[in-house]
N, C-alpha and C. Protein backbone atom coordinates (compact mmCIF):
# COMPACT_ATOMS: atom_id res chain seq x y z
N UNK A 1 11.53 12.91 -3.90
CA UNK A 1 11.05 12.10 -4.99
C UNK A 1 11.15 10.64 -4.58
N UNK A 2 10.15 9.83 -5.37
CA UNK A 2 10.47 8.52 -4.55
C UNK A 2 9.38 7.73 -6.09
N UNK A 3 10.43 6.32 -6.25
CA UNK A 3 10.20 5.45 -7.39
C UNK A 3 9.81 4.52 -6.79
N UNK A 4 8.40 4.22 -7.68
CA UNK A 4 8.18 2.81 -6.43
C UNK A 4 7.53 1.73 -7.54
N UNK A 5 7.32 0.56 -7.23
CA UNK A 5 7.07 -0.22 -8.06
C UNK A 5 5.46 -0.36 -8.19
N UNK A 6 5.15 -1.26 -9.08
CA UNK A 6 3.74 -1.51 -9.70
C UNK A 6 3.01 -2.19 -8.59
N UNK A 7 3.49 -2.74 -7.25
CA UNK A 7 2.95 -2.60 -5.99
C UNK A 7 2.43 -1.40 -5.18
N UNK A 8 3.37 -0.80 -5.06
CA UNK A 8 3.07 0.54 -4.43
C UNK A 8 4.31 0.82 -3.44
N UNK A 9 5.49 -0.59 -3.56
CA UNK A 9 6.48 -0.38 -2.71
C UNK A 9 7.79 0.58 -3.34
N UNK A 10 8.15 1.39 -2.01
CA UNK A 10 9.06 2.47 -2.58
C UNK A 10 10.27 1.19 -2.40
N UNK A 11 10.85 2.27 -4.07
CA UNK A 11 12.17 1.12 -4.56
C UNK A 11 13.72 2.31 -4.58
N UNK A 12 13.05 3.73 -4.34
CA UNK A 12 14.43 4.51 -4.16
C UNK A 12 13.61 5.54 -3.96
N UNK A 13 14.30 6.20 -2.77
CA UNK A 13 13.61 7.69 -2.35
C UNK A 13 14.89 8.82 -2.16
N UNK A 14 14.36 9.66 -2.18
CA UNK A 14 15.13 10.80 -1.59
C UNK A 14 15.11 11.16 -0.25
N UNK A 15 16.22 12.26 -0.03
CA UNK A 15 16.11 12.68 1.83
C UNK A 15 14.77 13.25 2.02
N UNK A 16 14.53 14.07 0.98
CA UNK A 16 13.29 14.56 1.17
C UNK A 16 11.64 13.96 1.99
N UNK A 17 12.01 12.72 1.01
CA UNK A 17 11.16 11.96 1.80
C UNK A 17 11.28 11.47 2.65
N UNK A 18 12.12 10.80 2.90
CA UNK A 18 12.63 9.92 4.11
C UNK A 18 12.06 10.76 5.70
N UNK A 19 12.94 12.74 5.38
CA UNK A 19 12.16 13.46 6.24
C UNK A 19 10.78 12.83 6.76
N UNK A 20 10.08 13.74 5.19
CA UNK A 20 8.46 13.74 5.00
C UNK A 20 8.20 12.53 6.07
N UNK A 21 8.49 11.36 5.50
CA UNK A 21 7.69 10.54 6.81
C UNK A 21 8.00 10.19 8.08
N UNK A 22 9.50 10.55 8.07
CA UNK A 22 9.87 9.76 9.44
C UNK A 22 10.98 8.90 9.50
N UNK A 23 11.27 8.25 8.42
CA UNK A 23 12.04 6.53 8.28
C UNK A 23 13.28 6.72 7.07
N UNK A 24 14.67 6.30 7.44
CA UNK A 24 15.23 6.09 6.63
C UNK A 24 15.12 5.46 5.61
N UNK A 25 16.10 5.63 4.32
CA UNK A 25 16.23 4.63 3.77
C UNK A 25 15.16 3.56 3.15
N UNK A 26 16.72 2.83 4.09
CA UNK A 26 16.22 1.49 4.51
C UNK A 26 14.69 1.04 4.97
N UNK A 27 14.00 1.69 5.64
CA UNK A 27 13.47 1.43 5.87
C UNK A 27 12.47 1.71 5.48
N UNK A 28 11.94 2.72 4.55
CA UNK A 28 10.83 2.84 3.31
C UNK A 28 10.86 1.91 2.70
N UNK A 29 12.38 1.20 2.29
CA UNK A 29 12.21 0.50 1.25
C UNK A 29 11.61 -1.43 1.18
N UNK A 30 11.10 -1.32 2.15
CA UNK A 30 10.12 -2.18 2.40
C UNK A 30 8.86 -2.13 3.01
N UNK A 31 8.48 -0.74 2.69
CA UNK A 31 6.78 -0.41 2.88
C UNK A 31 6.07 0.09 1.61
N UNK A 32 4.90 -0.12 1.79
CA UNK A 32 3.93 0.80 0.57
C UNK A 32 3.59 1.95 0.95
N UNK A 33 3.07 2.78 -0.17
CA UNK A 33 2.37 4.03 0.01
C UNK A 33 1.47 3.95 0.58
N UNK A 34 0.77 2.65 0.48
CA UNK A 34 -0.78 2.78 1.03
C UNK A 34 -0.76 1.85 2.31
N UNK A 35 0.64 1.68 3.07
CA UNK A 35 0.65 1.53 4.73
C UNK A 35 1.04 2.50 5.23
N UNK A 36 1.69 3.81 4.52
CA UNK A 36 1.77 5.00 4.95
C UNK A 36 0.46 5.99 4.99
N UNK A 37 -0.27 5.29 3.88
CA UNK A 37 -1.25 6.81 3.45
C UNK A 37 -2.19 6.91 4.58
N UNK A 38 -2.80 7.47 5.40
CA UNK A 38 -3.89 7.59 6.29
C UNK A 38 -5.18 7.31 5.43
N UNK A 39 -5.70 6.72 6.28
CA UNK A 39 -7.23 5.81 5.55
C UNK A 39 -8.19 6.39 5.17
N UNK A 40 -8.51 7.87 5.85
CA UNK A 40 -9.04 8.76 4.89
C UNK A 40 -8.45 8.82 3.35
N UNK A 41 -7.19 9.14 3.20
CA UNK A 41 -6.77 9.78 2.09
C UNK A 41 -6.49 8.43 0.80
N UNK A 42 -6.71 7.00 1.55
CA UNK A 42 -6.18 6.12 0.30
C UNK A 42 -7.13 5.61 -0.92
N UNK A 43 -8.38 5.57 -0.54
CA UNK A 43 -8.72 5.41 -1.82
C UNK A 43 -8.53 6.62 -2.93
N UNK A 44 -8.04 8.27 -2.57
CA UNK A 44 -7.36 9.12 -3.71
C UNK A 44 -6.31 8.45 -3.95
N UNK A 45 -5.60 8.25 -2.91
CA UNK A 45 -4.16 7.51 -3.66
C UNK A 45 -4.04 6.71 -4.53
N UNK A 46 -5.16 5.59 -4.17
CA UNK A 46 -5.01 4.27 -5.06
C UNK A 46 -5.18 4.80 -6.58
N UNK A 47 -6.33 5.52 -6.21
CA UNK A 47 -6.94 6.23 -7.79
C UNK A 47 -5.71 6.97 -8.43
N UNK A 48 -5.14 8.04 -7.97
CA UNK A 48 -4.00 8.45 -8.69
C UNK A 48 -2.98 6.96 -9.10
N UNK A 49 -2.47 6.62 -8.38
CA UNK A 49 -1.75 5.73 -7.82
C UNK A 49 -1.47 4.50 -9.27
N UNK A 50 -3.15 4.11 -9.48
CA UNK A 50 -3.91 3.81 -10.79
C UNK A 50 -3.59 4.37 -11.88
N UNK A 51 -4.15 5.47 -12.24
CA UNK A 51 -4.34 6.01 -13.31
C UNK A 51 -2.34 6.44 -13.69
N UNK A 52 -1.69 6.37 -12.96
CA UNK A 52 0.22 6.94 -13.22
C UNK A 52 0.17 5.62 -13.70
N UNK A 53 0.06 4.16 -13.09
CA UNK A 53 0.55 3.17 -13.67
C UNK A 53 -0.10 3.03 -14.96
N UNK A 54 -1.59 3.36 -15.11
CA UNK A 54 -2.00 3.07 -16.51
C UNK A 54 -1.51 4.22 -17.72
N UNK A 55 -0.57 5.01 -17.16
CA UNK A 55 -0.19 6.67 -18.14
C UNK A 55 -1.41 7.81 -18.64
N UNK A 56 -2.06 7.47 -16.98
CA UNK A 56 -2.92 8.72 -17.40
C UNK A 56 -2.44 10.21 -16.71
N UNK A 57 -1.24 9.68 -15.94
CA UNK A 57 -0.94 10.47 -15.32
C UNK A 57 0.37 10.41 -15.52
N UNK A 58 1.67 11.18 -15.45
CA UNK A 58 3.08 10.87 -14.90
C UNK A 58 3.81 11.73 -13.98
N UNK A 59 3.19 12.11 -12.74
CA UNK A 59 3.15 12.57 -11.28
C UNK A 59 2.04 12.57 -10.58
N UNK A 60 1.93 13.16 -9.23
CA UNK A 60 0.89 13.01 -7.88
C UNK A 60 1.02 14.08 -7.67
């Protein structure tokens, strides 16, 4: 699980993720989703990404 702000920067993750990508911590916690997301896949992201911050959504 991972909380991230109205940027897109993760502000607390789990091990889970940390796995998932690669990077501790620390060190998610000064990237975005969408310098992780592969460039195929980010304009879905943004769109979800969107619609959670506006409460059309509340998960991915």
């Amino acid at each position: 699980m991972a909380f991230m702000g109205l940027d897109g920067r993760f502000m607390q993750v789990n091990q889970a993720v940390c796995r998932m990508f690669g990077y501790s911590e620390e060190e998610l916690s000064g990237l975005t989703f969408q310098r992780l997301t592969h460039h195929a896949n980010l304009h879905e992201g943004l769109d979800l990404f969107r619609d959670m911050v506006q409460g059309q959504k509340d998960h991915g």
